[in-house]
Protein backbone atom coordinates (compact mmCIF):
# COMPACT_ATOMS: atom_id res chain seq x y z
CA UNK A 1 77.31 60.49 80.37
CA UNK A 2 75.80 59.87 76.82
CA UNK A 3 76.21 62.31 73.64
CA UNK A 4 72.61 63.75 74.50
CA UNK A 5 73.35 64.54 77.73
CA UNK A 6 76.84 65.97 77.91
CA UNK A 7 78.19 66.92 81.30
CA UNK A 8 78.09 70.43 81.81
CA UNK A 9 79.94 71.40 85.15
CA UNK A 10 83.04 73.25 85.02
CA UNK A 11 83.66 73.02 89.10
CA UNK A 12 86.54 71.49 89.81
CA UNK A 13 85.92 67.90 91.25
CA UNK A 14 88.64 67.57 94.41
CA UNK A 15 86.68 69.43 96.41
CA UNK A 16 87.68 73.48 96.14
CA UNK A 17 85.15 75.80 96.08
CA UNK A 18 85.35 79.17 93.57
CA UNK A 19 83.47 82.28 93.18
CA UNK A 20 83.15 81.77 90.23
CA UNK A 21 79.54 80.04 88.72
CA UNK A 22 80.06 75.98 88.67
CA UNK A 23 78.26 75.29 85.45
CA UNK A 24 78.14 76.24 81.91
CA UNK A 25 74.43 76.69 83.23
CA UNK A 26 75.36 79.04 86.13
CA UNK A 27 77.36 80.79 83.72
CA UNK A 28 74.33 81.88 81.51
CA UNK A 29 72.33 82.72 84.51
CA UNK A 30 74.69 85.30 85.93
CA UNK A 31 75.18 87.05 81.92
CA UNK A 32 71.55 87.36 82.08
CA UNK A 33 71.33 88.70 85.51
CA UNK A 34 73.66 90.95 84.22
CA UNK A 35 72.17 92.23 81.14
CA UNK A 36 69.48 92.63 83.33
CA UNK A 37 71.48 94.62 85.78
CA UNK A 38 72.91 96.85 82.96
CA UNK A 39 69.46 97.65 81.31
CA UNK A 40 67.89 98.51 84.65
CA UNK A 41 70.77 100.63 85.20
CA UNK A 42 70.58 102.65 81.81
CA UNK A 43 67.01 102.79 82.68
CA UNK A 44 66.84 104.65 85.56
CA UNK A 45 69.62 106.56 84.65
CA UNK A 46 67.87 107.79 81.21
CA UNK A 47 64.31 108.38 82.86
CA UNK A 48 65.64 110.71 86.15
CA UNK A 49 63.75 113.29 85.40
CA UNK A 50 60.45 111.98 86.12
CA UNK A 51 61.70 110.61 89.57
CA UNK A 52 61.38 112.01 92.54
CA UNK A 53 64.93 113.90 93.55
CA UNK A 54 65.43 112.43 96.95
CA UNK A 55 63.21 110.14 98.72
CA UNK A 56 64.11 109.03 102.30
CA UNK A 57 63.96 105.28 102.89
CA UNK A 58 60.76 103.96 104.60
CA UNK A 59 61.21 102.57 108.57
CA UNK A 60 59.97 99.16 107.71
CA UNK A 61 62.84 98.99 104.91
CA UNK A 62 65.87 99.96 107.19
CA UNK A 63 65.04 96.40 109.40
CA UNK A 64 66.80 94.93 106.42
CA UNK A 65 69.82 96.72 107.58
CA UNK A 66 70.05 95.83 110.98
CA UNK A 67 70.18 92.23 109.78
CA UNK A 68 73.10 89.92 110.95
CA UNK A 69 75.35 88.97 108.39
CA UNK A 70 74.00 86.03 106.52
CA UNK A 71 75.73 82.54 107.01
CA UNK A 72 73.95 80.69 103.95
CA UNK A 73 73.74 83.19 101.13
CA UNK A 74 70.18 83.52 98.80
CA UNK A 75 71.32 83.59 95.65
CA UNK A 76 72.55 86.13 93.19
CA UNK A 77 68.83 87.22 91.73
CA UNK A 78 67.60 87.66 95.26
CA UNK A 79 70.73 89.82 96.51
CA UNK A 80 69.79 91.98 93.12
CA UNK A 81 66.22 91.89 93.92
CA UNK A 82 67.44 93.64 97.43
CA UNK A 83 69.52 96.25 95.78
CA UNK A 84 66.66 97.14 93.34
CA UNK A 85 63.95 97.40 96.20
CA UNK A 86 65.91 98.90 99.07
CA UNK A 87 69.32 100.62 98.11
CA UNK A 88 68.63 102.33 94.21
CA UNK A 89 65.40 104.36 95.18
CA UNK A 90 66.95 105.86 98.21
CA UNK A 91 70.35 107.44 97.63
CA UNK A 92 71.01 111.14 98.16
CA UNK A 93 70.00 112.06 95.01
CA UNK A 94 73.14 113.49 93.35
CA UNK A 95 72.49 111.55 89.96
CA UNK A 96 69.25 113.84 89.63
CA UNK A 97 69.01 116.49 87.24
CA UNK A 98 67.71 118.72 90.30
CA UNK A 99 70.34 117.79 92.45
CA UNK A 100 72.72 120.68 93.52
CA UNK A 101 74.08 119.83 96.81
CA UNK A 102 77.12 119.97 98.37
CA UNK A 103 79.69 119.56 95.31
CA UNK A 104 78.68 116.11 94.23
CA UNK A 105 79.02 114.92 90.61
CA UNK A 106 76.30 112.89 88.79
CA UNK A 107 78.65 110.23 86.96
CA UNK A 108 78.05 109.71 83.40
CA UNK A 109 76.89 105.93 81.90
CA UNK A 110 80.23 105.53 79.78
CA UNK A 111 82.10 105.93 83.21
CA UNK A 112 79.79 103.19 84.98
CA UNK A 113 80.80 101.15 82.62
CA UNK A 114 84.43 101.95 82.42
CA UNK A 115 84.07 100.97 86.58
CA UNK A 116 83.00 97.45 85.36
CA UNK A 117 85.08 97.19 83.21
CA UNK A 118 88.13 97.92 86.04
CA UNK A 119 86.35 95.84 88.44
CA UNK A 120 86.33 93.32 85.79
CA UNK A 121 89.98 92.77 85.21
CA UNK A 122 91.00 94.06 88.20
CA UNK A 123 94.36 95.18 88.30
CA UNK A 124 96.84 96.20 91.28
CA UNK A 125 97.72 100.03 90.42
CA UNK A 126 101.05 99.93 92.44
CA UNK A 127 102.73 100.10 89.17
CA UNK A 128 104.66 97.06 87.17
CA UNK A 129 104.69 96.23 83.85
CA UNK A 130 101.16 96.41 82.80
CA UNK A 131 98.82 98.36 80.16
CA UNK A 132 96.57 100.16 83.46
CA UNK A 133 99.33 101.80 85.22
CA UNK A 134 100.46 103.76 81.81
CA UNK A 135 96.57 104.76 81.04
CA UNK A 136 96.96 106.47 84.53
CA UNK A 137 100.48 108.05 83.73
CA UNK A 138 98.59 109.65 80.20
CA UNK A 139 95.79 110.68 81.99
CA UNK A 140 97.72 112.46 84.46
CA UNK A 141 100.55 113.79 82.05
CA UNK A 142 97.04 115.16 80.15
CA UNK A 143 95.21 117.00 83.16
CA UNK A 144 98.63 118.17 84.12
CA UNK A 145 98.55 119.86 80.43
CA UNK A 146 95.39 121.20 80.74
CA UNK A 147 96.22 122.65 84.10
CA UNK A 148 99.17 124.44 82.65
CA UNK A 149 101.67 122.74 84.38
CA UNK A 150 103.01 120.20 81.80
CA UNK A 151 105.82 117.41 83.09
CA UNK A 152 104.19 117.78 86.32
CA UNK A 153 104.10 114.76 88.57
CA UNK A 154 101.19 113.19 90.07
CA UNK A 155 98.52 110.61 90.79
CA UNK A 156 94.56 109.65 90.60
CA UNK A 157 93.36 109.55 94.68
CA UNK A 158 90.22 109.18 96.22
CA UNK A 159 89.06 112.52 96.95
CA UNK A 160 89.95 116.08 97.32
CA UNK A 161 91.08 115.79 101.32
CA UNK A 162 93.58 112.78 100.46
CA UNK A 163 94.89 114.97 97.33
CA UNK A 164 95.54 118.18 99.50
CA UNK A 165 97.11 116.36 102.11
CA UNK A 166 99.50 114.56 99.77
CA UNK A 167 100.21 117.78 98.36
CA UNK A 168 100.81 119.69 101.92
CA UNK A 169 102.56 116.28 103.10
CA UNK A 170 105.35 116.88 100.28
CA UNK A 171 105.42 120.70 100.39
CA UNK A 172 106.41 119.63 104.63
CA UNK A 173 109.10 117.23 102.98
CA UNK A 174 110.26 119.86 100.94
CA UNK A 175 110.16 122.87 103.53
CA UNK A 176 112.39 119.97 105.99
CA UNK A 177 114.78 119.19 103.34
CA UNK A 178 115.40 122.67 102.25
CA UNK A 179 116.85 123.46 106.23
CA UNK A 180 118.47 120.30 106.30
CA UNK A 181 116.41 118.20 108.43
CA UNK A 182 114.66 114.42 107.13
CA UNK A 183 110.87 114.59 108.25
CA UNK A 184 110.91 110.80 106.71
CA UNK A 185 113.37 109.89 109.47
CA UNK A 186 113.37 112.09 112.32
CA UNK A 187 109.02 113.37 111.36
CA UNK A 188 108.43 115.98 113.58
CA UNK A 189 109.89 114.69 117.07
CA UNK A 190 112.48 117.03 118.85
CA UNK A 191 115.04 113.72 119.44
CA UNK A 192 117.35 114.75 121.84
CA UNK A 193 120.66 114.52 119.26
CA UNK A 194 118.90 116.51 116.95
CA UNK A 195 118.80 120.55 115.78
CA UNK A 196 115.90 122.68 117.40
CA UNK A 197 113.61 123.07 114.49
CA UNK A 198 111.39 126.32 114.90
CA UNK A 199 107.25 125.43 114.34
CA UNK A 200 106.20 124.92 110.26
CA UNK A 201 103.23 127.37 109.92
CA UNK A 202 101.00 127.12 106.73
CA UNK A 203 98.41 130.00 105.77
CA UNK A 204 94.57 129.12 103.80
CA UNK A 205 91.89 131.74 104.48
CA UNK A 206 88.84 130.68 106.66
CA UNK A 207 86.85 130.24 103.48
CA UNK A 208 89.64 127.08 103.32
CA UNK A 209 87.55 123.70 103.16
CA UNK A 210 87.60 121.51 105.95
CA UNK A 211 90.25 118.77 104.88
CA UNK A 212 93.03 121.77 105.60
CA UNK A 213 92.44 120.79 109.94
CA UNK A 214 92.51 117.29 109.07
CA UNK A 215 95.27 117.12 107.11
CA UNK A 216 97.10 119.51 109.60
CA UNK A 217 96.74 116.89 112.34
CA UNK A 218 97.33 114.07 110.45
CA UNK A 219 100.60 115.19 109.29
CA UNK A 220 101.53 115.90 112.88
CA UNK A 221 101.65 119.91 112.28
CA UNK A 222 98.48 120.16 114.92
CA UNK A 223 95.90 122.54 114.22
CA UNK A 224 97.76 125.14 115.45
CA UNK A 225 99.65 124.89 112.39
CA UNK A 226 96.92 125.96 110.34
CA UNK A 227 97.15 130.18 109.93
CA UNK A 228 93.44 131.32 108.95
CA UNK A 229 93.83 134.42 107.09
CA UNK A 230 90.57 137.02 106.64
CA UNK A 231 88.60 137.14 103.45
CA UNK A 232 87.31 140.42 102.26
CA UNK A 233 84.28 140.95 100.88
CA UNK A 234 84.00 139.08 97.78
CA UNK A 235 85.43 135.89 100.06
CA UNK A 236 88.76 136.30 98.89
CA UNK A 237 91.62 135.32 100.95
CA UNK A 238 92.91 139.03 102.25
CA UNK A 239 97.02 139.20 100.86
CA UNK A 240 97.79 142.31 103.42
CA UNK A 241 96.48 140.43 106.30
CA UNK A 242 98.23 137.48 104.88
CA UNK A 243 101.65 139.68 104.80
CA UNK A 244 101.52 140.95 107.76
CA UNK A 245 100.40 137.12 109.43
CA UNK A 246 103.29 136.53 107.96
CA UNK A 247 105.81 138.87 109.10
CA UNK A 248 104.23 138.42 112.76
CA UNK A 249 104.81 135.00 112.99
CA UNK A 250 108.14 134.59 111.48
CA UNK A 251 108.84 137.62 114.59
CA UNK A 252 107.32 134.83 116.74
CA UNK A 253 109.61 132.08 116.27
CA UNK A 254 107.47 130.29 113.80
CA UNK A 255 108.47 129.03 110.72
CA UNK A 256 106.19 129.66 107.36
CA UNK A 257 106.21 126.81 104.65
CA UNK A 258 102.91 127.24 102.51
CA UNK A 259 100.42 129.25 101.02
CA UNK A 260 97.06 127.50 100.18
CA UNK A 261 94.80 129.30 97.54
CA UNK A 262 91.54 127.95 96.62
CA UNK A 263 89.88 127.98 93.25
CA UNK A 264 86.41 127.56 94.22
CA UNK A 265 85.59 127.96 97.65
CA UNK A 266 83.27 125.22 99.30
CA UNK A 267 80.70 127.83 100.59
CA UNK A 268 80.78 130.98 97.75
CA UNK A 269 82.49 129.26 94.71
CA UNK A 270 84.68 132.75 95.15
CA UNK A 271 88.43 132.29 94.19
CA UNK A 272 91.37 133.87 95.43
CA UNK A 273 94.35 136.21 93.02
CA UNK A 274 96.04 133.23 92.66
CA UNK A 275 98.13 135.03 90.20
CA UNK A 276 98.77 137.20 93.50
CA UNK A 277 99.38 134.52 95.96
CA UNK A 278 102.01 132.89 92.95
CA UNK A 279 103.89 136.39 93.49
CA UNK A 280 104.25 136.57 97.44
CA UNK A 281 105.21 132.65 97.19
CA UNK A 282 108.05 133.68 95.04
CA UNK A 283 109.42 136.69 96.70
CA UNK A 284 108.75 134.84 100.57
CA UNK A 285 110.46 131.58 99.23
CA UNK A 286 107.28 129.60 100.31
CA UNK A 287 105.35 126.51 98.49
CA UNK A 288 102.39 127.59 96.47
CA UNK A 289 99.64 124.90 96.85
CA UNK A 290 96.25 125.65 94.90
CA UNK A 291 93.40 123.65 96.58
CA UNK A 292 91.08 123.27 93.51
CA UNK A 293 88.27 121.10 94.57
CA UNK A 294 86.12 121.76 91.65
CA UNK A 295 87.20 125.14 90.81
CA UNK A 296 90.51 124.11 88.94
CA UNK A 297 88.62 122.80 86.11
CA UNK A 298 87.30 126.12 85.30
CA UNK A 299 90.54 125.99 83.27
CA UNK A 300 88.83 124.40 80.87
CA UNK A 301 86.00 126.22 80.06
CA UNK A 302 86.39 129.70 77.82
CA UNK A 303 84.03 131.48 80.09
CA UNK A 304 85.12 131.14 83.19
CA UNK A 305 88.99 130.05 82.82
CA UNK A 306 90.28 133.96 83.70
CA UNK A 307 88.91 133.44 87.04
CA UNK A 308 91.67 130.89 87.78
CA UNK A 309 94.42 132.17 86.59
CA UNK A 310 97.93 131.99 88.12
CA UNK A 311 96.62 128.11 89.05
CA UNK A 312 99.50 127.07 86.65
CA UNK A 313 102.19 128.95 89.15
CA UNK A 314 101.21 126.65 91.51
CA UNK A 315 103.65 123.80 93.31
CA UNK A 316 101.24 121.41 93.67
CA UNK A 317 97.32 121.69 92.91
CA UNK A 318 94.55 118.77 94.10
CA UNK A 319 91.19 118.67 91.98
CA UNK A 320 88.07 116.07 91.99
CA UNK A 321 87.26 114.64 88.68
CA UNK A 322 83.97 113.46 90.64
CA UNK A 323 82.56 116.85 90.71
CA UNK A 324 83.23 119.14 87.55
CA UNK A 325 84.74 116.54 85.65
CA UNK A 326 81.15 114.12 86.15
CA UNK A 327 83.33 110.88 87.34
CA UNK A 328 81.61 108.58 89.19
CA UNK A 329 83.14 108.48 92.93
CA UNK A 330 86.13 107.98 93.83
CA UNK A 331 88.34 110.36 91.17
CA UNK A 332 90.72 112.96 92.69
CA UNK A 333 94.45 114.05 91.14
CA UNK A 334 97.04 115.40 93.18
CA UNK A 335 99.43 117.27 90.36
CA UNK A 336 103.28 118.20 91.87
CA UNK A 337 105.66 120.64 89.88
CA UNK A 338 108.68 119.17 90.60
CA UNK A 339 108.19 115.58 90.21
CA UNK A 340 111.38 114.93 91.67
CA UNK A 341 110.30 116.13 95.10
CA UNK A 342 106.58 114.27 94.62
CA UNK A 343 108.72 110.78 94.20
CA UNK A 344 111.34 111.47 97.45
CA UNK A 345 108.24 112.22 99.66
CA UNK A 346 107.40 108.65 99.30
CA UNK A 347 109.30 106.31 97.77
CA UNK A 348 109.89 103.17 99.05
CA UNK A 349 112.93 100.44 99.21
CA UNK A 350 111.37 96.97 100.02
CA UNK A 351 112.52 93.94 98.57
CA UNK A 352 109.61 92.72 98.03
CA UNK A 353 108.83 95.14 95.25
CA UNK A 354 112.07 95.53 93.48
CA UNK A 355 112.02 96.26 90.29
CA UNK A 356 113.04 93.86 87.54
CA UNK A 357 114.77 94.20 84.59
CA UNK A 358 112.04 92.19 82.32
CA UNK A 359 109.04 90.64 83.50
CA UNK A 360 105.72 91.38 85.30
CA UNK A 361 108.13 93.59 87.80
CA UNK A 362 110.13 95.72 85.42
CA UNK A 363 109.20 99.50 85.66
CA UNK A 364 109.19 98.91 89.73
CA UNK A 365 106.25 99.99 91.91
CA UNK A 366 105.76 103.77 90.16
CA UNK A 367 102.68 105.12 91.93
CA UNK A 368 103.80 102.89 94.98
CA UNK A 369 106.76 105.63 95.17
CA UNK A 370 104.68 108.91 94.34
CA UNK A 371 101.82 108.16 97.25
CA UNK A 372 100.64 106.96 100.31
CA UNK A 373 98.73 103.93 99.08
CA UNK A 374 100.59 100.42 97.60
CA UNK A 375 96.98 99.10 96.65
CA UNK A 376 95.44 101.07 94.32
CA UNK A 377 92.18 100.63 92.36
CA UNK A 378 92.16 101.57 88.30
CA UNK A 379 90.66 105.09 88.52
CA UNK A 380 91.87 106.43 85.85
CA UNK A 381 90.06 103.83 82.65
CA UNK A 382 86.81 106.20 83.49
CA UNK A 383 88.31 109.15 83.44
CA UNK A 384 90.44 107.91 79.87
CA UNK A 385 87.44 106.25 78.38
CA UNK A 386 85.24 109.50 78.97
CA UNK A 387 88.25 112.07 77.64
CA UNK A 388 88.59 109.80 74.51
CA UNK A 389 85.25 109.80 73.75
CA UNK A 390 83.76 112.96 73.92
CA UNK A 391 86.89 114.55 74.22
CA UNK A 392 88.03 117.32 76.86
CA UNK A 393 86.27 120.53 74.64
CA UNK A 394 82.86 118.98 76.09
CA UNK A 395 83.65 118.83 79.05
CA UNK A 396 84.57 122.60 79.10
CA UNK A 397 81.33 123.49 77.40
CA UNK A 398 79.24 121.48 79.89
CA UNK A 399 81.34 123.83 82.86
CA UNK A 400 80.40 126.87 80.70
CA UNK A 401 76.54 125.66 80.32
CA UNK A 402 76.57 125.30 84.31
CA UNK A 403 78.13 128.35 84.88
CA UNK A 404 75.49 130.29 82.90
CA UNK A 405 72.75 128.41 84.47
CA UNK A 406 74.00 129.30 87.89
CA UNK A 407 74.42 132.68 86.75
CA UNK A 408 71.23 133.36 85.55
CA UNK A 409 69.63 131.35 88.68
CA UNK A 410 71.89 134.41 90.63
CA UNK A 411 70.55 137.14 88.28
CA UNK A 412 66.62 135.95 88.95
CA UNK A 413 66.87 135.39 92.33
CA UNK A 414 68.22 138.94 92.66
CA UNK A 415 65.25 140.29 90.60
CA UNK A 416 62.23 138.63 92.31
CA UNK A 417 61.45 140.73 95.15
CA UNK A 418 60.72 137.56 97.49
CA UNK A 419 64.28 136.57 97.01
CA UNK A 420 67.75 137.19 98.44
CA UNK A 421 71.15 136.70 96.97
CA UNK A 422 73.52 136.63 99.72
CA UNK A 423 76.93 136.01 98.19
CA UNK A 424 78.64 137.49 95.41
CA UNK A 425 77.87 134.21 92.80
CA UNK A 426 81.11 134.39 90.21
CA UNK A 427 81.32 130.81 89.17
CA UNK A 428 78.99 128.07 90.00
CA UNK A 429 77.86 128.46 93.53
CA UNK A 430 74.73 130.24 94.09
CA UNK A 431 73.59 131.53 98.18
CA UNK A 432 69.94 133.00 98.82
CA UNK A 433 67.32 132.85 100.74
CA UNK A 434 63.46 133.83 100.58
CA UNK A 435 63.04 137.11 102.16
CA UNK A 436 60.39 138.42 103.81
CA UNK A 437 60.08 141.69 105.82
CA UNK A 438 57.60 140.62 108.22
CA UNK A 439 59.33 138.44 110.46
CA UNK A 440 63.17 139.29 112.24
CA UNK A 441 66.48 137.00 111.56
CA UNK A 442 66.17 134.15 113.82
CA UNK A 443 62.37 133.56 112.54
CA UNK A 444 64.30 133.78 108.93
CA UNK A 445 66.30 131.53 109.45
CA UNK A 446 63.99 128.95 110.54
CA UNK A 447 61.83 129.76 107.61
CA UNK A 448 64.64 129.17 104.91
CA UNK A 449 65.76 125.59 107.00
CA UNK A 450 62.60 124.69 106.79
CA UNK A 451 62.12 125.75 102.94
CA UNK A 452 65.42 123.76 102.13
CA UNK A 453 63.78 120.33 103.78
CA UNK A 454 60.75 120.74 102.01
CA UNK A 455 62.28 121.05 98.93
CA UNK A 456 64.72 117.71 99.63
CA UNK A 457 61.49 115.79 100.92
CA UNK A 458 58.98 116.46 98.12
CA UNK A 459 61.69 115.10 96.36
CA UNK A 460 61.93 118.65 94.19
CA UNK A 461 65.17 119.36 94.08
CA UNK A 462 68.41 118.77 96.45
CA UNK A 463 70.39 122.40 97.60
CA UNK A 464 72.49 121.69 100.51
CA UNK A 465 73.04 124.79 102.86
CA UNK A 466 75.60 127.12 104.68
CA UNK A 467 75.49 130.12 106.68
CA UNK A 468 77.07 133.36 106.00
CA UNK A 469 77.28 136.39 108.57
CA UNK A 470 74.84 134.17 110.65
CA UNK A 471 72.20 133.86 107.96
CA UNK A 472 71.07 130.55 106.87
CA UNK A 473 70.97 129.89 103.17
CA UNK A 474 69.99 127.77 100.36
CA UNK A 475 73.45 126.68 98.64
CA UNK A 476 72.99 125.90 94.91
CA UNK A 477 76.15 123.95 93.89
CA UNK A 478 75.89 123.51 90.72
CA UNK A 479 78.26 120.85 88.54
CA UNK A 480 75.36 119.02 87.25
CA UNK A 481 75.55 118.10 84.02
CA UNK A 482 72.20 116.72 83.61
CA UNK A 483 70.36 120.08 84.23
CA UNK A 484 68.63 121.95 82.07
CA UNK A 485 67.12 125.86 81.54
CA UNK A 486 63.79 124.14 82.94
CA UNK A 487 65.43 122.14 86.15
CA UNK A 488 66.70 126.11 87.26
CA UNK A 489 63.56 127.86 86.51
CA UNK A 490 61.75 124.78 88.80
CA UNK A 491 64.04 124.97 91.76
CA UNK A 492 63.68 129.35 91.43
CA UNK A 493 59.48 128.57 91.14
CA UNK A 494 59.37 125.59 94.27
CA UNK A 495 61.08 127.69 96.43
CA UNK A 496 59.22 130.26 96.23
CA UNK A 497 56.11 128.81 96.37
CA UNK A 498 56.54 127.21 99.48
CA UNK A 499 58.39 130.22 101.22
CA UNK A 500 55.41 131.74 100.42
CA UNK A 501 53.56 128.92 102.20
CA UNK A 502 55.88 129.49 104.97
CA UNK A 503 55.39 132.88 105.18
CA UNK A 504 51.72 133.07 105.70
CA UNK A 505 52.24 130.55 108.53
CA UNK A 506 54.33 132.92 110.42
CA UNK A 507 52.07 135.11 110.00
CA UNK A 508 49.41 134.07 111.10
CA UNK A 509 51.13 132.57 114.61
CA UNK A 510 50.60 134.06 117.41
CA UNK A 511 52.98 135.76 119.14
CA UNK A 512 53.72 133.15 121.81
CA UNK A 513 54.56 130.55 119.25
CA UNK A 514 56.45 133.25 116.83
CA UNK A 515 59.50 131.39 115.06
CA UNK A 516 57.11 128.14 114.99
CA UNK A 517 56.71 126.47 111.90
């Protein structure tokens, strides 16, 4: 080695092999690969609006994906070089402007690069003596604030299914505990040296997302467990029904634990009287759990935050910070009253993770004892980064700006005589459908299906769907903080455009092929 040609190669000489780039060379290349990465990324994400909303991914590129796992890799510009030609163009969309399916948030660039930022330094969010694990604490001691419910306990989770089951899992601990049994020792076995425990019951109307059956039969309460309680006609969970589900089962043998409200159902965006539901809890000594998928964060917006009221009565409340709150995926919190309760649930007495009086150790394995998981990635440095920067007044005006979008998207669709609303539309969610006159419900149906995938392939726009009363409509979801006053009025124009194309083809059909498209 001479002074002109110094020895750059930082790999280690005995052999081992690292992840890491081997050279002050290999170091450059992967900065500039990612600069590259992070302009491409802030490129796409600042032009959307001229892209296409959805495009589906071409046969001939799938083959790539049916490719066995490769034993000698191709280097880190060609992996990229993959990702930018066969994975970016074709997701579902939900970063779009137009998008409005489902209940899927768009992510914001400050939180993508919070995420690589995490990724970066990696920590283990069990707990220990470490900076992350108190950015999560704030960050949950602020939501819990904002949700009313201050000293509240609590935790960042994946999504909304793993934060209402963790909330139903401790209001079963609780219910257990209260009539002296251990559902952490004895779960829900009959042993034979044990008390005869009557069935736990818990009550969500059938406007109740989907997670509520899962969670049911994960937690070993069975489906049965789950009491579906009517709606009336705003999609409101029915309270007399509810009382008098109530006082049937009890006369039944059954046992009642729970009362689930939701702020925001998945199909209407309609919310129950929580305020209502906080009373009967009370006076029926049952746990008030408010499932708040996207709905709870209506508490932060001026216009809107009446419609959840009574949310801060609640036990134990789940929200996604990916959908209102714009997070990239994965960002749910589980908030529990009585921390107490939230931290017998689940804690945990292995030797392995004692706690320490000084050292990497000392403050134990906190989130370790408040949930299921021991690994845990650092969800909450998006969610902190965002909140300090633009602070949580923005946020509520951006809920406020959708809600008025959606609202007048409701009020046109009810004035244009080609239109339907078909759902009361009090929040966010709007449910129509072109109308026409000349054809008969099935034929409707198939008409509005068909409008929906035309208006996902052209790459318009992206409304998922739902049916209500056994009509099929166009579901307008909207938590999209990218939209603007133009995006609505093109969705409104597109769909009627090409219902009208839709309608002239079923009119002129002949009878034997009526309901063809």
């Amino acid at each position: 080695m001479t002074a002109s040609s110094p020895d750059r190669t930082l790999a280690p000489t005995d052999g081992t092999e690292t992840f890491d780039p081997a050279s002050v060379d290999a170091w450059a290349a992967l900065r500039a690969l990612g600069h590259r990465m992070l302009d491409d990324m802030l490129d796409l994400q600042s032009s959307l609006t001229h892209r296409p909303a959805w495009q589906e991914l071409p046969p001939l590129a799938r083959r790539l994906f049916d490719e066995p796992a490769p034993i000698d890799g191709i280097g880190a510009d060609a992996a990229y070089a993959l990702f930018r030609s066969h994975i970016v163009p074709y997701g579902n969309g939900n970063w779009h402007p137009r998008f409005f399916g489902w209940v899927q948030g768009q992510g914001t660039p400050l939180a993508m690069l919070a995420e690589m930022l995490a990724a970066g330094m990696n920590p283990h969010l069990a707990g220990f003596n470490q900076a992350p694990p108190l950015v999560e604490r704030q960050v949950v001691g602020w939501l819990a604030t904002l949700m009313g419910i201050p000293g509240a306990g609590g935790l960042l989770v994946t999504g909304g299914t793993a934060a209402n089951t963790h909330a139903l899992g401790v209001a079963r601990y609780a219910a257990v505990r209260a009539r002296g049994g251990n559902v952490r020792h004895d779960g829900l076995q009959q042993w034979p040296d044990g008390p005869t425990a009557k069935p736990l019951v818990f009550y969500g109307s059938v406007e109740t997302h989907g997670w509520a059956r899962k969670a049911a039969e994960w937690l070993g309460l069975g489906d049965r467990a789950f009491q579906r309680v009517p709606v009336n006609a705003d999609y409101q969970m029915d309270l007399a029904a509810l009382r008098r589900m109530l006082e049937r089962d009890r006369a039944q043998g059954l046992d009642p634990f729970c009362v689930m409200g939701t702020a925001g159902t998945v199909n209407t965006g309609a919310t129950d009287d929580l305020r209502a539901i906080a009373q009967l809890c009370r006076e029926e000594s049952l746990w008030f759990h408010v499932d708040g998928a996207f709905g709870a964060l209506a508490a932060l917006a001026p216009s809107v935050r009446d419609q959840v009221a009574g949310l801060e009565q609640a036990d134990s409340v789940a929200f996604d910070l990916h959908k209102w709150g714009a997070m990239p995926f994965e960002c749910a919190c589980v908030l529990v009253r009585d921390e107490t309760v939230n931290h017998d649930a689940f804690r945990s007495t292995a030797t392995y993770l004692a706690e320490t009086s000084r050292g990497v150790s000392a403050g134990g394995a906190y989130f370790a004892d408040r949930g299921l998981d021991l690994t845990r990635g650092f969800k909450a440095l998006k969610v902190w980064m965002q909140l300090q920067a633009d602070g949580v007044a923005k946020l509520g005006r951006i809920i406020d700006q959708n809600v008025r979008q959606a609202r007048e998207f409701a009020d046109a669709v009810t004035a244009h005589a080609s239109l339907e609303l078909l759902a009361p539309a009090p929040l966010n969610v709007v449910c129509f459908r072109y109308r026409t006159h000349a054809v008969d419900e099935a034929d409707l149906n198939a008409l509005n299906e068909e409008l929906l995938l035309r208006l996902q392939e052209r790459g318009i726009a992206v409304p998922s769907s739902t049916r209500l009363g056994g009509r099929f409509a166009l579901r307008l979801a909207h938590v999209n903080h990218r939209t603007t006053d133009d995006d609505m009025a093109l969705v409104l124009s597109a769909g009627v455009e090409i219902g009208d194309e839709l309608a002239a083809k079923q009119r002129a059909a002949l009878p034997s092929s009526r309901g063809a498209l």
